[in-house]
Structure formats: structure tokens, C-alpha cells
Protein backbone atom coordinates (compact mmCIF):
# COMPACT_ATOMS: atom_id res chain seq x y z
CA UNK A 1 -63.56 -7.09 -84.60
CA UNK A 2 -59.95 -5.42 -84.69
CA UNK A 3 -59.42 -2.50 -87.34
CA UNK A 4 -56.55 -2.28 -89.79
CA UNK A 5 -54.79 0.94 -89.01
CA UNK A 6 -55.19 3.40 -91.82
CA UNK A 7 -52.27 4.13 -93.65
CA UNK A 8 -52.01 7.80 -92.25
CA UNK A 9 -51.61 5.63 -88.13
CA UNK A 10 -48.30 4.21 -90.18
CA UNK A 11 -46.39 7.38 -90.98
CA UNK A 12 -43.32 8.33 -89.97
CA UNK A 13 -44.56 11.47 -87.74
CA UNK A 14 -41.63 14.40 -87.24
CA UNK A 15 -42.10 17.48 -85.16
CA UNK A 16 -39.88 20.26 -84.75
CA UNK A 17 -37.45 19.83 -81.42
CA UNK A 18 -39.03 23.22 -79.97
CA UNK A 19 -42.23 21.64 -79.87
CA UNK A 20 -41.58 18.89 -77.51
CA UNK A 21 -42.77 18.97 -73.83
CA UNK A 22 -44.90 22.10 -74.35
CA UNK A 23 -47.86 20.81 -75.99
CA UNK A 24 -47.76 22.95 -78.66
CA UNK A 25 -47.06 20.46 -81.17
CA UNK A 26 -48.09 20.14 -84.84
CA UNK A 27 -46.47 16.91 -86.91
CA UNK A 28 -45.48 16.28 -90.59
CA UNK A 29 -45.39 12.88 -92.46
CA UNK A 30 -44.81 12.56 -96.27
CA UNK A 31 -47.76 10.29 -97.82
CA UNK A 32 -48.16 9.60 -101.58
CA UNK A 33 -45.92 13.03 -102.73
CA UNK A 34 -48.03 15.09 -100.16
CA UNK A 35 -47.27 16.94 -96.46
CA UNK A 36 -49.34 15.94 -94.37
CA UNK A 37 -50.23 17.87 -91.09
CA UNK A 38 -51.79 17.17 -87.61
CA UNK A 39 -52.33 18.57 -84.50
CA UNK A 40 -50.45 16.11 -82.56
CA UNK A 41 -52.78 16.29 -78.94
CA UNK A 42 -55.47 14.95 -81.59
CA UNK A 43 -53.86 12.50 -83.86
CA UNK A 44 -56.77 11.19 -84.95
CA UNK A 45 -58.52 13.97 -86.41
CA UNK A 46 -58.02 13.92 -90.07
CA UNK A 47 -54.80 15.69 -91.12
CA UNK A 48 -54.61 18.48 -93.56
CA UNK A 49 -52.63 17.79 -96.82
CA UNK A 50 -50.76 20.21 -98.62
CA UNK A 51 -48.74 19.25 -102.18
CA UNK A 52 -44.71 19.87 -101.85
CA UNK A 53 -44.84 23.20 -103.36
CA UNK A 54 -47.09 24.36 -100.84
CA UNK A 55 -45.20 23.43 -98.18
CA UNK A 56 -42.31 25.00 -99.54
CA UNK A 57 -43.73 28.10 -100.32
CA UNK A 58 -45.54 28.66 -96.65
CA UNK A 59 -41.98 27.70 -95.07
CA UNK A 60 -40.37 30.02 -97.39
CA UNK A 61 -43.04 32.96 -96.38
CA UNK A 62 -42.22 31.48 -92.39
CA UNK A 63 -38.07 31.75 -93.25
CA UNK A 64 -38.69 35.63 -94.58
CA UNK A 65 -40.76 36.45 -91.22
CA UNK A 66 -43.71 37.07 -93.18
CA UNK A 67 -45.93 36.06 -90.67
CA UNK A 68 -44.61 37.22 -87.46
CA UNK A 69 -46.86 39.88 -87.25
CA UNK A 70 -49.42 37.03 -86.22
CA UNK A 71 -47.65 35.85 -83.32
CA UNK A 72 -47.74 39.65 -82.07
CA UNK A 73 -50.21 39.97 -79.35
């Protein structure tokens, strides 16, 4: 018996171009007026959803460097 692909198999995946060929790759689809997010090595683990705002806010904290100081090692 064949499956239906979920709606989350149908999205239109992006990744950042730094993140290709060095399998360090997360991917972002908008579903339903949410961000969706996914590892991409395990695409069908469930991904985590974050509202617009969220989004906006964590990649306004990432634009300001506040969390550089995790990358430090």
C-alpha cells in the first residue's frame, strides 16, 4: 500500500548557499504562516516550527552577533 506524502515531503525546502557540500545543513520551508526547520541529513524527522516573529527575532539576535560567543570553542 503506497503512502500519500505528508504535506511537510511537499515544501519548497531552501538552505543557505554556505551550507551546501559540507553537510552542515539545516532547511527552511514556509507552511500554514509558520518556519519550519529540519536537519536536512534527516529529513524525515519531524521539523521544528517556529511562528514568523520568531524567526525574525532569532535572525535579528544572529544579524547583531549575539550568539557568536557559541560558535567559540
Amino acid at each position: 500500500m503506497d503512502m500519500a506524502p505528508s504535506p511537510k515531503d511537499q515544501l519548497d525546502w531552501i538552505k543557505a548557499s554556505a551550507s551546501y557540500g559540507n553537510g552542515a545543513c539545516v532547511e527552511l520551508a514556509k507552511i500554514n504562516g509558520m518556519i519550519a526547520l529540519r536537519d536536512s541529513k534527516n529529513p524525515g524527522t519531524p521539523p521544528l516550527m517556529y511562528t514568523v516573529a520568531e524567526l525574525r527575532a532569532f535572525l535579528d539576535g544572529a544579524r547583531k552577533g549575539e550568539f557568536d560567543h557559541l560558535l567559540d570553542q
